[in-house]
PDB file of N, CA and C in Angstrom:
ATOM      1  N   UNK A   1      30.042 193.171 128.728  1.00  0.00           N
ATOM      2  CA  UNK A   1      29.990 194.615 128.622  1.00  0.00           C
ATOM      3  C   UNK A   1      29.113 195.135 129.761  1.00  0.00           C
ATOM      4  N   UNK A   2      29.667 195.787 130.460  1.00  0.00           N
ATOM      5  CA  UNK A   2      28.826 196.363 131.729  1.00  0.00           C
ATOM      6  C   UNK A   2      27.859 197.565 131.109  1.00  0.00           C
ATOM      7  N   UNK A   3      27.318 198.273 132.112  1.00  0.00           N
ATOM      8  CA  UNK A   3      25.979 199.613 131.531  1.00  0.00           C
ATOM      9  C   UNK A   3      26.858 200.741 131.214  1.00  0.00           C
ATOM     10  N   UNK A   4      27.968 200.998 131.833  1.00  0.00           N
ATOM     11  CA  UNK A   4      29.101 202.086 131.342  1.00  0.00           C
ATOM     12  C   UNK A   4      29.146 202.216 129.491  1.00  0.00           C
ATOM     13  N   UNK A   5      29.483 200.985 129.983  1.00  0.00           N
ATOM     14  CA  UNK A   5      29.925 200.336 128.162  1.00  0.00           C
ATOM     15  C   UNK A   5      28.968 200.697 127.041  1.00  0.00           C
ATOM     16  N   UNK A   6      28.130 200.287 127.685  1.00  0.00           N
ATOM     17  CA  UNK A   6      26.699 199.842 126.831  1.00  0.00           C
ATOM     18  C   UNK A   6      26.241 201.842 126.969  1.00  0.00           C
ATOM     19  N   UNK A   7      26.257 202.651 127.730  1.00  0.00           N
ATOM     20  CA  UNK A   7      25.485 204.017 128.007  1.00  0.00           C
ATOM     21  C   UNK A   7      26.892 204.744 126.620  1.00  0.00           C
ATOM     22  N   UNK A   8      28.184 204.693 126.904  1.00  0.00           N
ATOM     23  CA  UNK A   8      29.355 204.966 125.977  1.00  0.00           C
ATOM     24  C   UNK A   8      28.674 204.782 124.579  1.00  0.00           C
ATOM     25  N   UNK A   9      28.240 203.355 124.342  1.00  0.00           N
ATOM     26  CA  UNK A   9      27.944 202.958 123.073  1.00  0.00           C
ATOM     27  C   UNK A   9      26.971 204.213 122.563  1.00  0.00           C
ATOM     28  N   UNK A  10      25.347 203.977 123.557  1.00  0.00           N
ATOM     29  CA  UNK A  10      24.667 204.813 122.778  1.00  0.00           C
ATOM     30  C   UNK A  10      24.616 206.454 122.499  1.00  0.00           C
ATOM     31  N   UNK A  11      25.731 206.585 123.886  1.00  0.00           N
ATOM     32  CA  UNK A  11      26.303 208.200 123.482  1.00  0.00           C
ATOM     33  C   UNK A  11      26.979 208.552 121.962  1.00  0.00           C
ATOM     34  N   UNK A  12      27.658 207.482 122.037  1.00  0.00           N
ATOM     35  CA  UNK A  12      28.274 207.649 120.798  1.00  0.00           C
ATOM     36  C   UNK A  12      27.275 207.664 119.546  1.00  0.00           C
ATOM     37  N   UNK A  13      26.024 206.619 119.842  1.00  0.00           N
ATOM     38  CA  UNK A  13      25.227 207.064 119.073  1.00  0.00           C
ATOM     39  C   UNK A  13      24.496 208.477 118.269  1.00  0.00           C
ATOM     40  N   UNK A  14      24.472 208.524 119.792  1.00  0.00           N
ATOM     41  CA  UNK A  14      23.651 209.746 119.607  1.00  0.00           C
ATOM     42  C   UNK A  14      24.417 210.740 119.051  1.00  0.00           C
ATOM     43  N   UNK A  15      25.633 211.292 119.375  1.00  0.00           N
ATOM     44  CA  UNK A  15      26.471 212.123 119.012  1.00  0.00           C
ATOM     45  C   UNK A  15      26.509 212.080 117.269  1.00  0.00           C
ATOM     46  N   UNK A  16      25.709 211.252 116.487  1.00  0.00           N
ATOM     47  CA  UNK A  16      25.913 211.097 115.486  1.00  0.00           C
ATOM     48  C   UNK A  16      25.010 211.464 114.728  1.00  0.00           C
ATOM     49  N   UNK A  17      23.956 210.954 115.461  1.00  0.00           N
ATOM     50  CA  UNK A  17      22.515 212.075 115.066  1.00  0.00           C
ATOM     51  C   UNK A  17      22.021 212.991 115.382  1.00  0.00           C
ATOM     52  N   UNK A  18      22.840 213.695 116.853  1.00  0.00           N
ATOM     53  CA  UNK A  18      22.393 214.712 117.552  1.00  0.00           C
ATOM     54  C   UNK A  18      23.833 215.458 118.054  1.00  0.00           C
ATOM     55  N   UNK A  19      24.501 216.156 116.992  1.00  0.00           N
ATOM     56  CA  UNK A  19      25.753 216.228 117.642  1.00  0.00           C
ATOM     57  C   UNK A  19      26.037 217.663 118.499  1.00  0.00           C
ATOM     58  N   UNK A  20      24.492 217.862 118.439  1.00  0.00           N
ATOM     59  CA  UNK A  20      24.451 219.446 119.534  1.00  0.00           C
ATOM     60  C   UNK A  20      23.895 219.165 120.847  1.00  0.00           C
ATOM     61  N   UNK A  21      23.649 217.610 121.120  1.00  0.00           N
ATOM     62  CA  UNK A  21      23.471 217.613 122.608  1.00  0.00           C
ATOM     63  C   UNK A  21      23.906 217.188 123.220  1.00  0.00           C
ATOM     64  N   UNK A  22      23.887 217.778 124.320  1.00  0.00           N
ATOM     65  CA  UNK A  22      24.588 217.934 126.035  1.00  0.00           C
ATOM     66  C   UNK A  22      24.254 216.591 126.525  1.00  0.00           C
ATOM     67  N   UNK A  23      25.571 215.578 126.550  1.00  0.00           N
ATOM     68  CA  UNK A  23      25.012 214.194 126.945  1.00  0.00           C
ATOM     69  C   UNK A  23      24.682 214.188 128.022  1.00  0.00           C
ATOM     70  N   UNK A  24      26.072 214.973 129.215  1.00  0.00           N
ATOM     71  CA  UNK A  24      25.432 215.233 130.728  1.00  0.00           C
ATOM     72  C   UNK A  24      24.481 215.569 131.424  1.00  0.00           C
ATOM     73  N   UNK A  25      23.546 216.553 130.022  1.00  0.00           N
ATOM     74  CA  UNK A  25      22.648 217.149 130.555  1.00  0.00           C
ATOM     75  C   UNK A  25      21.140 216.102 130.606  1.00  0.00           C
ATOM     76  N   UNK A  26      21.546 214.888 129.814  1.00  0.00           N
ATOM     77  CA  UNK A  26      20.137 214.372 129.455  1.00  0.00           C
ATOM     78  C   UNK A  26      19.651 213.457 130.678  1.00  0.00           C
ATOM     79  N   UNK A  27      18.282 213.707 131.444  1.00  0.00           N
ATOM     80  CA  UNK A  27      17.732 212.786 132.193  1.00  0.00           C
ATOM     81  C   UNK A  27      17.412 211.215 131.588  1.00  0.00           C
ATOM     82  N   UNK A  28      17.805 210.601 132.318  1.00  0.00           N
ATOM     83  CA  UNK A  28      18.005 209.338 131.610  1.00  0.00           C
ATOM     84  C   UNK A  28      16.537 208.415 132.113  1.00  0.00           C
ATOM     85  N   UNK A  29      15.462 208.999 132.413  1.00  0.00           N
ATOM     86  CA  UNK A  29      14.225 208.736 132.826  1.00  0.00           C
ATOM     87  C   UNK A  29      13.067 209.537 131.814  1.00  0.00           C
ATOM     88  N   UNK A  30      13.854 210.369 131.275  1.00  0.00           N
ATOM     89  CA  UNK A  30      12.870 211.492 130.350  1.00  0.00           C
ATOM     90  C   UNK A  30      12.536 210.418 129.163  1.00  0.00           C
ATOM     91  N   UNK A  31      11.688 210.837 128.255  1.00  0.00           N
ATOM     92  CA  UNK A  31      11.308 210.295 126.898  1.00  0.00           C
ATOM     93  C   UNK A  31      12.846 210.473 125.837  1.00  0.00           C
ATOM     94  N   UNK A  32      13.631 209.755 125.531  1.00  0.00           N
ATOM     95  CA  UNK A  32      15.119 210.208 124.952  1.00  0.00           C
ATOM     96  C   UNK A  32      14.039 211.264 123.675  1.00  0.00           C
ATOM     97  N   UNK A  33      13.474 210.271 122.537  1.00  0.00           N
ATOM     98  CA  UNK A  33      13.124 211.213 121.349  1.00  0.00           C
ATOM     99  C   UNK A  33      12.842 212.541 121.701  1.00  0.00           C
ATOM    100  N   UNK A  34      11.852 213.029 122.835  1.00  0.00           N
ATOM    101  CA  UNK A  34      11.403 214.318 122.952  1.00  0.00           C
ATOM    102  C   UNK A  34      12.476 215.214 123.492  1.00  0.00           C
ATOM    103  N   UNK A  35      13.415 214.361 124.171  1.00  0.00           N
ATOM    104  CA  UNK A  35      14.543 215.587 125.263  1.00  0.00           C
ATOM    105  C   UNK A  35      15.502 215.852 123.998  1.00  0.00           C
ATOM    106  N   UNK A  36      15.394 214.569 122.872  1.00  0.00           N
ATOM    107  CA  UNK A  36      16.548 215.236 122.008  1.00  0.00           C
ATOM    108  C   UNK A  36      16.014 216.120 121.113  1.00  0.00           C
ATOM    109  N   UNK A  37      14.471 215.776 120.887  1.00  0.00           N
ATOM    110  CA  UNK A  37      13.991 216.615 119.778  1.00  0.00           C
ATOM    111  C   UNK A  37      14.175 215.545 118.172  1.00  0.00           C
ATOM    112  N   UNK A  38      14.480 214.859 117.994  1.00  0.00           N
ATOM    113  CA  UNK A  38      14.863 213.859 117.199  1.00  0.00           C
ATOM    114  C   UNK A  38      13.467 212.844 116.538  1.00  0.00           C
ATOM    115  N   UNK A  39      13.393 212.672 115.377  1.00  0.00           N
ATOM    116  CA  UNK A  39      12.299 212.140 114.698  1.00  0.00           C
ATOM    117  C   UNK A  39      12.759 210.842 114.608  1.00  0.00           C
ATOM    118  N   UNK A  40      11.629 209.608 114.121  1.00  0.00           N
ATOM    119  CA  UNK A  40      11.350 208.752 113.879  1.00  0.00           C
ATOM    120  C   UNK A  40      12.957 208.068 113.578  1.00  0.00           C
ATOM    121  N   UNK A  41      13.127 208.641 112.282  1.00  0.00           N
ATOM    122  CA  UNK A  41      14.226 208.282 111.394  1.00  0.00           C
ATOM    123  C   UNK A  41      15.194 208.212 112.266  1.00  0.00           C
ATOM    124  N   UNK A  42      15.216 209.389 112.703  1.00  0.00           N
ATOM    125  CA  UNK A  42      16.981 209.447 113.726  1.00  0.00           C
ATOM    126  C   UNK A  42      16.960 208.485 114.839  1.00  0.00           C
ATOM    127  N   UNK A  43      15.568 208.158 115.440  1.00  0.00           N
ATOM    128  CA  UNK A  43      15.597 206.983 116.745  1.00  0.00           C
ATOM    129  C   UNK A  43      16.082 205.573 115.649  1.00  0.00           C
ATOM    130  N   UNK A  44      15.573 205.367 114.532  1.00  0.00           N
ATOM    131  CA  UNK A  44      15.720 204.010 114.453  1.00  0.00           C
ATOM    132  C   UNK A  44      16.813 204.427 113.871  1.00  0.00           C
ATOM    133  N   UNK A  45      17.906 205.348 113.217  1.00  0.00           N
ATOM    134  CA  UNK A  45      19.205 205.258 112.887  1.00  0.00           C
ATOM    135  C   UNK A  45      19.920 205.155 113.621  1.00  0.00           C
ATOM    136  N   UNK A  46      19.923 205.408 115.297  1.00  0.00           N
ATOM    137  CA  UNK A  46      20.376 205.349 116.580  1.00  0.00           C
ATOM    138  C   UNK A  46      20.100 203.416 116.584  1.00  0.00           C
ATOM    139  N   UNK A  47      19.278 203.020 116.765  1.00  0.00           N
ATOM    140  CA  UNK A  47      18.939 202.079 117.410  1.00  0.00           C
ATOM    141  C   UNK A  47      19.753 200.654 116.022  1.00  0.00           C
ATOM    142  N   UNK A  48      19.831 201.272 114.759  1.00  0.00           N
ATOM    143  CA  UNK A  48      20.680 200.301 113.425  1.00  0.00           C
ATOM    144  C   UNK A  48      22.289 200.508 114.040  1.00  0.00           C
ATOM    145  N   UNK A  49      22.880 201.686 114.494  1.00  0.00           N
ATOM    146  CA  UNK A  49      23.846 201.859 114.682  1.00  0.00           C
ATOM    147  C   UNK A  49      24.508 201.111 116.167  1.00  0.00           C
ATOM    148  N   UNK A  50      22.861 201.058 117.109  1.00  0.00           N
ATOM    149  CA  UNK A  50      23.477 200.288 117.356  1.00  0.00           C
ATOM    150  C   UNK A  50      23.561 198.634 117.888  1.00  0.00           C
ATOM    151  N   UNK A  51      22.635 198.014 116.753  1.00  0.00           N
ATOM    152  CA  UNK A  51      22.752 196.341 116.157  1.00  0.00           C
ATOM    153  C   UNK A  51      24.062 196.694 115.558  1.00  0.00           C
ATOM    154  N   UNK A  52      24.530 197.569 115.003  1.00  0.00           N
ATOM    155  CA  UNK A  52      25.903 197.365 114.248  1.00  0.00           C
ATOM    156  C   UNK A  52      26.875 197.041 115.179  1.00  0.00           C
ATOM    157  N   UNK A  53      27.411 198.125 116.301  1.00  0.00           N
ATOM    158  CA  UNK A  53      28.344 198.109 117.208  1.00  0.00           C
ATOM    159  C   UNK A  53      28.190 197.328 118.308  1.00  0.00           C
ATOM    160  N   UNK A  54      27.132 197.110 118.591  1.00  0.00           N
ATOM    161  CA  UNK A  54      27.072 196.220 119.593  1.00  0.00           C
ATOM    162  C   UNK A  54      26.167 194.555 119.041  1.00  0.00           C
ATOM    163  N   UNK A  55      25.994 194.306 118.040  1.00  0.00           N
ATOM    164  CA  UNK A  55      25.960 193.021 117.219  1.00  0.00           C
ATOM    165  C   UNK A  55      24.385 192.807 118.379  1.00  0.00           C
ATOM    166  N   UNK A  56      23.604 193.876 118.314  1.00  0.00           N
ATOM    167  CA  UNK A  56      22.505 193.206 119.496  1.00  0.00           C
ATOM    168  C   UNK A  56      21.285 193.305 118.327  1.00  0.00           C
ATOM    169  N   UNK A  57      20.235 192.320 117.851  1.00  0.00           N
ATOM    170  CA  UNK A  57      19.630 192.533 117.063  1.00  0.00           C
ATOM    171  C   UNK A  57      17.969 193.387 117.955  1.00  0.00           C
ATOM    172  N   UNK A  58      17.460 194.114 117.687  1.00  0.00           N
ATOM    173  CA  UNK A  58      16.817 194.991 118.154  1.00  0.00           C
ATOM    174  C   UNK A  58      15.177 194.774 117.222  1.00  0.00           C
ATOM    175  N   UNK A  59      13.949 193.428 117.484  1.00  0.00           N
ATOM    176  CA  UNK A  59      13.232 193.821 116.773  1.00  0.00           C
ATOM    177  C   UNK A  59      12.028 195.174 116.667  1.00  0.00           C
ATOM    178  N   UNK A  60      11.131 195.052 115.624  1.00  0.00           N
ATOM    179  CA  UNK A  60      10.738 196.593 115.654  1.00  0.00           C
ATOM    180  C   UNK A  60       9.743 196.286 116.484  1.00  0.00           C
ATOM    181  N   UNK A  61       8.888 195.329 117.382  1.00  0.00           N
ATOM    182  CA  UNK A  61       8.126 194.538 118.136  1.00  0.00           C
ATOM    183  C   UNK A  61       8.764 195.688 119.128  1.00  0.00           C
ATOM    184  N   UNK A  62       9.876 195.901 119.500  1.00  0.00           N
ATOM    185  CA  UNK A  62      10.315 196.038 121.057  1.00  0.00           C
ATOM    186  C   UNK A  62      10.452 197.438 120.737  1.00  0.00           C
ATOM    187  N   UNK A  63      10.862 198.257 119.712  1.00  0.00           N
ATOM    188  CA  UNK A  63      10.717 199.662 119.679  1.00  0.00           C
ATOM    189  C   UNK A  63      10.398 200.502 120.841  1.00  0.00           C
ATOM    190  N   UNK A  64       8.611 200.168 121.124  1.00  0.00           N
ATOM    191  CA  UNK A  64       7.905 200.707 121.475  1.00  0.00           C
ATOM    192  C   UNK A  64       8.704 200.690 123.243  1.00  0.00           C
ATOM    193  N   UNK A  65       9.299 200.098 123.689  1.00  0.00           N
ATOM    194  CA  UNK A  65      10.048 199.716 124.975  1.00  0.00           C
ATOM    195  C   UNK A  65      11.171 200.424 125.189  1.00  0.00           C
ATOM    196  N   UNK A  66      11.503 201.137 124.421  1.00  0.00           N
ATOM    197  CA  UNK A  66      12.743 202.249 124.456  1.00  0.00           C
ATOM    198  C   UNK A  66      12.351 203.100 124.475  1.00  0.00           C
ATOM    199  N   UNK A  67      11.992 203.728 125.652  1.00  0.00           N
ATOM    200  CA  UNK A  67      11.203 205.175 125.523  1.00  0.00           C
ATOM    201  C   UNK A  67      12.599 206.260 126.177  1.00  0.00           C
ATOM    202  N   UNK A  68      13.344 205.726 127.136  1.00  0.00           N
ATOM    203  CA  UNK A  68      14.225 206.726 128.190  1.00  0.00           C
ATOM    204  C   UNK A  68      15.561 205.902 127.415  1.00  0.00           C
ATOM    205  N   UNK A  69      16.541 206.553 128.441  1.00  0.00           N
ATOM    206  CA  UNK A  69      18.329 206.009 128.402  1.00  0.00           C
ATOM    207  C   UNK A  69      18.439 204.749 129.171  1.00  0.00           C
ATOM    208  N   UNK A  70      17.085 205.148 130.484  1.00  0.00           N
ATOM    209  CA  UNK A  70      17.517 203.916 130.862  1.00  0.00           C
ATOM    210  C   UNK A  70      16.900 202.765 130.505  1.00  0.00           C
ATOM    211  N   UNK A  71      15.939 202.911 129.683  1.00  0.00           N
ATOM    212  CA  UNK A  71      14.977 201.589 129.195  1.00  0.00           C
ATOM    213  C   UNK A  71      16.052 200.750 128.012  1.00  0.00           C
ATOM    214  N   UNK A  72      17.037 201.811 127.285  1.00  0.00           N
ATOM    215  CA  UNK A  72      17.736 201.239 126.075  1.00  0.00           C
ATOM    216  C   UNK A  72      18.432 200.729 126.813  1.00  0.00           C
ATOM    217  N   UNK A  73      19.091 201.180 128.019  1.00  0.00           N
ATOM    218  CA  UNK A  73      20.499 200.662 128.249  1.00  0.00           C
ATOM    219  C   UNK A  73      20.350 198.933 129.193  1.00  0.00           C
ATOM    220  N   UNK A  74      18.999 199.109 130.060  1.00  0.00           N
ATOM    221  CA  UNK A  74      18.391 197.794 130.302  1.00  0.00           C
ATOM    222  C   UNK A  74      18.171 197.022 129.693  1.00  0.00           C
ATOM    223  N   UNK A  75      17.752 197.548 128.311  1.00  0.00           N
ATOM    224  CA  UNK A  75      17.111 196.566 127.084  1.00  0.00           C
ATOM    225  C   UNK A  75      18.224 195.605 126.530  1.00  0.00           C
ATOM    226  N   UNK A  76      19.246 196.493 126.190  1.00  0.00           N
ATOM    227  CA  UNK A  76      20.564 196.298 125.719  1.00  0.00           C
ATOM    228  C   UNK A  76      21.443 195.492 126.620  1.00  0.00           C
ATOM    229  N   UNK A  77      21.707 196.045 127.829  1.00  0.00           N
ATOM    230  CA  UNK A  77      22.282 194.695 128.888  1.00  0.00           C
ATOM    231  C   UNK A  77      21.762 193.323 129.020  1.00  0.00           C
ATOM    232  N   UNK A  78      20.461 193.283 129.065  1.00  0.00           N
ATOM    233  CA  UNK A  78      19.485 192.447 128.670  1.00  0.00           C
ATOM    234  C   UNK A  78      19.961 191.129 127.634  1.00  0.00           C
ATOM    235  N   UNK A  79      19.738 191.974 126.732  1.00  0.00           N
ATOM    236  CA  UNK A  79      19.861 191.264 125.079  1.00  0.00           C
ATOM    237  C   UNK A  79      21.508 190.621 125.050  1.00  0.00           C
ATOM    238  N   UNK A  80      22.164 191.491 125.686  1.00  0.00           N
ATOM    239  CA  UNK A  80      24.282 190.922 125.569  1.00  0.00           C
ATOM    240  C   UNK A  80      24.257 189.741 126.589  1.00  0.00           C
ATOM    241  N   UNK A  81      23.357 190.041 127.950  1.00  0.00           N
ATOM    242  CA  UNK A  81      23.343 188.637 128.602  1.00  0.00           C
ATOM    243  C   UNK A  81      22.855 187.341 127.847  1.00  0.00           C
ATOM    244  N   UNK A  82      21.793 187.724 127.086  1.00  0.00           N
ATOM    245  CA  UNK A  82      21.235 186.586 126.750  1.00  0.00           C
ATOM    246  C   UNK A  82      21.993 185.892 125.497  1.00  0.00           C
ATOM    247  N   UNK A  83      23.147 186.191 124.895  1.00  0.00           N
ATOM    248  CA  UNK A  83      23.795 186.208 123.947  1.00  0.00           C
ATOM    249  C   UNK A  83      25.101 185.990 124.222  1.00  0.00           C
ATOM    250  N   UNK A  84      25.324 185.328 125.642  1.00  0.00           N
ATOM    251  CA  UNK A  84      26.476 184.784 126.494  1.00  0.00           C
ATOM    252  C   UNK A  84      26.494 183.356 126.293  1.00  0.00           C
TER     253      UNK A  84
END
C-alpha cells in the first residue's frame, strides 16, 4: 500500500468523525486534533478505525507520535512495511 493509499484510508477516517472537514484544506504538518477541533475520543476512534481497515495494530505507547497527517501516514507506512 503506497502513502496515497494509506492518506485515502485516513481520510476516510476522518470523514467519519469529522464529516464537516475540508480534507484539501488540512495542512498535513499542523497538529491533526487541533486543525480538526476533535477530542480525545474521536482521535482514538480515528486511529481503532483504522487497526480495523488497515489490520495495522497501533499501541497507545505510540499515540503520543501522531501529532500531524504526516506523522500518521509515516507511522502507518512504517508499520505495513514491517508486516511484509
Amino acid at each position: 500500500m503506497n502513502t496515497d493509499e494509506i492518506k485515502q484510508q485516513i481520510f476516510n477516517g476522518l470523514i467519519d468523525i469529522a464529516p464537516e472537514v475540508e480534507l484539501d484544506e488540512l495542512d498535513p504538518n499542523e497538529n491533526l486534533r487541533e486543525e480538526l477541533d476533535i477530542d480525545s475520543y474521536d482521535f482514538l476512534s480515528l486511529l481503532i478505525g483504522l487497526n480495523e481497515s488497515l489490520g495495522v495494530e497501533i499501541p497507545e505507547t505510540d499515540y503520543e507520535k501522531l501529532v500531524s497527517l504526516t506523522d500518521l501516514v509515516a507511522y502507518l507506512a512504517a508499520k505495513l512495511d514491517e508486516s511484509r
